[in-house]
C-alpha atoms as a PDB file:
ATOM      1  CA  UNK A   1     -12.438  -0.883  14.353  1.00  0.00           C
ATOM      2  CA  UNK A   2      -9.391  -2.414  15.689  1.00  0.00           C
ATOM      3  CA  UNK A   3      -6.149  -0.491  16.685  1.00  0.00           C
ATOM      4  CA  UNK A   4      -2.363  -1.458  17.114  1.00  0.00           C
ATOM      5  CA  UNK A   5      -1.191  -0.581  20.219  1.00  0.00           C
ATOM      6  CA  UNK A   6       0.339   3.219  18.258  1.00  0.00           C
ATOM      7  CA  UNK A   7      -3.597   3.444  17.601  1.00  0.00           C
ATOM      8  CA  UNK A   8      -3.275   2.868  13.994  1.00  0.00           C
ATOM      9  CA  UNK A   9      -6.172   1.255  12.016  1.00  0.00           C
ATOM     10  CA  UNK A  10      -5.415  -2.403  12.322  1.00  0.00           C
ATOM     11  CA  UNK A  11      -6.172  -3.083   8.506  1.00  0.00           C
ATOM     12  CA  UNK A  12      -3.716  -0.471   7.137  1.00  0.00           C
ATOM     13  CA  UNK A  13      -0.991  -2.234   8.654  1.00  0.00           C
ATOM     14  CA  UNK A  14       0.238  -5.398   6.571  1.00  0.00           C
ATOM     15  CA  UNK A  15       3.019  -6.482   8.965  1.00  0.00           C
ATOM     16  CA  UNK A  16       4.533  -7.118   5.437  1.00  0.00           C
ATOM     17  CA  UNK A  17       6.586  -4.224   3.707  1.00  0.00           C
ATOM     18  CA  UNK A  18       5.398  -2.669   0.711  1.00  0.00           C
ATOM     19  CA  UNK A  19       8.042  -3.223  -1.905  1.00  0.00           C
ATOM     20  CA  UNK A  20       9.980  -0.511  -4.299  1.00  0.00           C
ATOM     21  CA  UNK A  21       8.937  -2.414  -7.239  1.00  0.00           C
ATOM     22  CA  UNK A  22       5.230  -2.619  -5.733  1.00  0.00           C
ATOM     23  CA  UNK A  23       5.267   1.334  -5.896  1.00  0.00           C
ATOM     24  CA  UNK A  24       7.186   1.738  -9.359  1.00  0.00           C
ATOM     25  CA  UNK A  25       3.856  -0.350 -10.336  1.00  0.00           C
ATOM     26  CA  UNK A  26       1.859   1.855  -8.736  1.00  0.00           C
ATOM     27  CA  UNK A  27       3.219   5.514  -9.636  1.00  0.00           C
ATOM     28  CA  UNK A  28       3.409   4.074 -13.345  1.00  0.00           C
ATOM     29  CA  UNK A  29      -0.463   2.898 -12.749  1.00  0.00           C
ATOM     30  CA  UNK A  30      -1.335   6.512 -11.172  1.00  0.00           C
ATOM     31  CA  UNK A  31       0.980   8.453 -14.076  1.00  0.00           C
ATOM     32  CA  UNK A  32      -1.170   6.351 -16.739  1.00  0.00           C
ATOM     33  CA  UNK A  33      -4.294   7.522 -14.758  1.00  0.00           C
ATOM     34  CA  UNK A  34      -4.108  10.456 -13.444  1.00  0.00           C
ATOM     35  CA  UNK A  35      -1.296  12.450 -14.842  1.00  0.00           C
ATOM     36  CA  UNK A  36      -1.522  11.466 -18.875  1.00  0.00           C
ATOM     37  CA  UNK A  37       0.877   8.987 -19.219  1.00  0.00           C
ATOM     38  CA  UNK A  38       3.578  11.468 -17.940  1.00  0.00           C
ATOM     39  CA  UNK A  39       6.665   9.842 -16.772  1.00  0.00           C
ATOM     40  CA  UNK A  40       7.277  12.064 -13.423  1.00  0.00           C
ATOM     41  CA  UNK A  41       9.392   9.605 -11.427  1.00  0.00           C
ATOM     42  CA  UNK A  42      12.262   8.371 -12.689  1.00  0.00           C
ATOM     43  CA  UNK A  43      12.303   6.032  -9.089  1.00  0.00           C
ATOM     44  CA  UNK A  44      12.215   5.454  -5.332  1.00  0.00           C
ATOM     45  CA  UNK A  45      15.060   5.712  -2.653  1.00  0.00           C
ATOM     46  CA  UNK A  46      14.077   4.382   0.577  1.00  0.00           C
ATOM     47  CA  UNK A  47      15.811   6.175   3.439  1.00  0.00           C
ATOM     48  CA  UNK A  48      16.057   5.318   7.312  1.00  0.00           C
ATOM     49  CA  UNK A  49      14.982   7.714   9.347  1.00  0.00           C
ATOM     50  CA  UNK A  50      14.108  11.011   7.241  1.00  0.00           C
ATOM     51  CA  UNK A  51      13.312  13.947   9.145  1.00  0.00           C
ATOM     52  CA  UNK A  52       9.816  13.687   7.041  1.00  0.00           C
ATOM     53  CA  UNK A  53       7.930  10.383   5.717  1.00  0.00           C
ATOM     54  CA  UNK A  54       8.912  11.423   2.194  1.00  0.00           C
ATOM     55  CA  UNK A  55      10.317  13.971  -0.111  1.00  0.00           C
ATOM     56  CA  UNK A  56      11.095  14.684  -4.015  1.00  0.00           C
ATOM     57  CA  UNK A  57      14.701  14.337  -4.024  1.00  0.00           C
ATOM     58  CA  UNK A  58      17.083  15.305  -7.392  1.00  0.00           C
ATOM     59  CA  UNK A  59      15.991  14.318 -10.588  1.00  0.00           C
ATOM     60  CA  UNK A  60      12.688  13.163 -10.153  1.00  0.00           C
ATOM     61  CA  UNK A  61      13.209  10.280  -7.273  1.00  0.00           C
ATOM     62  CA  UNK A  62      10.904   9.799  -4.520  1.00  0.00           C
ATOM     63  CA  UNK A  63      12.815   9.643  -1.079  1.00  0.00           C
ATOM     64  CA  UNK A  64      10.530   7.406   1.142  1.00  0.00           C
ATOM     65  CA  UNK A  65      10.993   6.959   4.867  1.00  0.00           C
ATOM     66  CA  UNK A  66      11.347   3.008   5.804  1.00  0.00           C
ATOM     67  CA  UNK A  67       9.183   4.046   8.721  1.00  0.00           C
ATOM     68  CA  UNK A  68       5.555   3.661   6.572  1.00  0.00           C
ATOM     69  CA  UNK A  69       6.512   1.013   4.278  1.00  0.00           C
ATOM     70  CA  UNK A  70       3.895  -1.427   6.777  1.00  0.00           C
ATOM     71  CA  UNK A  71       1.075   0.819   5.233  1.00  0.00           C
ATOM     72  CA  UNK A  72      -0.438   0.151   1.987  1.00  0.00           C
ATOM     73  CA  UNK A  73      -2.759   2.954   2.167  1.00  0.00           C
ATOM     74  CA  UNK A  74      -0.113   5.811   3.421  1.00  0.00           C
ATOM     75  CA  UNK A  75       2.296   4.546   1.222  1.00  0.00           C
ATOM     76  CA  UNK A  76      -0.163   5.347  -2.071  1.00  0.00           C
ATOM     77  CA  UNK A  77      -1.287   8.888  -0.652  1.00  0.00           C
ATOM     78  CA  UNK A  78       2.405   9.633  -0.124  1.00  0.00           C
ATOM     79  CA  UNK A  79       2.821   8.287  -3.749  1.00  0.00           C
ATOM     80  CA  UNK A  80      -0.178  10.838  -5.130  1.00  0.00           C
ATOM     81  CA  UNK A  81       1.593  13.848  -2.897  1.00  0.00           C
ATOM     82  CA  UNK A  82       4.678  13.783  -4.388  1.00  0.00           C
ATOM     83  CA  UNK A  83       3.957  12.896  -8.026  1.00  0.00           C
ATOM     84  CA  UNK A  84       1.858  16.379  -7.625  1.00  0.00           C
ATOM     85  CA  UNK A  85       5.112  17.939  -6.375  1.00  0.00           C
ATOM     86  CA  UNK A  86       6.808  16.920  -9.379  1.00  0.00           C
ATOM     87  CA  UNK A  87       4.083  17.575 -11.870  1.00  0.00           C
ATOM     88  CA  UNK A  88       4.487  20.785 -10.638  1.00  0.00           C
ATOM     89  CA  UNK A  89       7.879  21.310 -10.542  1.00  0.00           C
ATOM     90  CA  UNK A  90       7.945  19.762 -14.005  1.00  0.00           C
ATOM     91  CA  UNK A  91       5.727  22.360 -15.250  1.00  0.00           C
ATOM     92  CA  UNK A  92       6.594  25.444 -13.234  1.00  0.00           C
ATOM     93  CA  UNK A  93      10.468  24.479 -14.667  1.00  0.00           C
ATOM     94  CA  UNK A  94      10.245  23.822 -18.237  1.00  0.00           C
ATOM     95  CA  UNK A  95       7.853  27.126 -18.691  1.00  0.00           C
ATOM     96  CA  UNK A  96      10.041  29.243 -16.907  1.00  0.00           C
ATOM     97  CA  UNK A  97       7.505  30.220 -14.814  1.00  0.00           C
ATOM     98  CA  UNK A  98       8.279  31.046 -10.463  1.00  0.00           C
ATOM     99  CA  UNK A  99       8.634  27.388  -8.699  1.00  0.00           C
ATOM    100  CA  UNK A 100       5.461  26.972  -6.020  1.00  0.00           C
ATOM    101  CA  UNK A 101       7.096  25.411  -3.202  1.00  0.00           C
ATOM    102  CA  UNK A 102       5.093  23.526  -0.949  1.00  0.00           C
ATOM    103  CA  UNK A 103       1.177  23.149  -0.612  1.00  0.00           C
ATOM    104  CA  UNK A 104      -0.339  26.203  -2.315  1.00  0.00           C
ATOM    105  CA  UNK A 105      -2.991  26.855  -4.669  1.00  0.00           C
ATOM    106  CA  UNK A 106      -1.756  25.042  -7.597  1.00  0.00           C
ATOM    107  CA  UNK A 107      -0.803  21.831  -5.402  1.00  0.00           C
ATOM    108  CA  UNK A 108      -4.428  22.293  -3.560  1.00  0.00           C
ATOM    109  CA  UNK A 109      -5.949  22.284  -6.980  1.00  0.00           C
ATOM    110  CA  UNK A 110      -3.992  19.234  -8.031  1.00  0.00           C
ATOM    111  CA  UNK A 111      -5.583  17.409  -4.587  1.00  0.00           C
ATOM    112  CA  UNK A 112      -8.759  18.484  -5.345  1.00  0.00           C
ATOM    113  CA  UNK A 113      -8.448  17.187  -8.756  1.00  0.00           C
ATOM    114  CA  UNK A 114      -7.225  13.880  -8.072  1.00  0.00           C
ATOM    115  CA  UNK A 115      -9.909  13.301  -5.331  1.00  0.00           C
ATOM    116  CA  UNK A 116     -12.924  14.090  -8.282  1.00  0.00           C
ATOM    117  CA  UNK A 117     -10.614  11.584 -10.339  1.00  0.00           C
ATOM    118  CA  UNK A 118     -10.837   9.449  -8.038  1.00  0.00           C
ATOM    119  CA  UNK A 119      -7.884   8.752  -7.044  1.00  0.00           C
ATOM    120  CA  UNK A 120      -8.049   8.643  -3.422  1.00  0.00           C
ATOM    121  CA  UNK A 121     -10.907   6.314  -3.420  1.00  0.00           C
ATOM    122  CA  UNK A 122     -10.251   3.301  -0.652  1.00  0.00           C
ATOM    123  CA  UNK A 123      -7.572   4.918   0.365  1.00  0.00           C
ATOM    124  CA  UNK A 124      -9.097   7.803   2.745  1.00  0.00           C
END
């Protein structure tokens, strides 16, 4: 396999961005899916220069760091990663129930679900 010279795999990196409207398509593809047609991104911000490649930001927007946008592949596993944040948060706030921050059991679970799905197939 091919590398660029930051030893990246050659074919995950387009040289051409991936677009906002490319990843609507895609989290509306994956909430169809994987996620029963739950709407749990209501869009995308892309940022320059987060201190992380991505985040769930207020109301159900994705925060995405301009820094991936060359990677097809990343840029759908980010996708996956944070509409299980905000399935979560979804849930964990309309039932009242104590928020799970972060990558514990019930986001684990989500991952492993997804991958049996197979939603991370051709992308890992």
């Amino acid at each position: 396999m091919t590398t660029t010279s930051k030893s990246r795999p050659a074919e995950n990196w387009s040289g051409k961005p991936v677009t906002t409207r490319q990843m609507m398509r895609w989290i509306r593809s994956y909430e169809k899916s994987y996620f029963n047609n739950e709407r749990l991104v209501s869009g995308i911000e892309i940022k320059h220069k987060l201190p992380q490649i991505a985040c769930l930001g207020l109301f159900s927007f994705i925060e995405i760091s301009d820094d991936i946008l060359r990677s097809e592949k990343l840029v759908r596993i980010l996708l996956l990663h944070e509409l299980i944040h905000s399935k979560l948060f979804l849930q964990s706030h309309s039932r009242d129930k104590k928020q799970e921050h972060g990558h514990g059991p019930r986001f684990r679970a989500e991952i492993k679900r997804l991958m049996s799905a197979g939603a991370y197939d051709k992308l890992l």
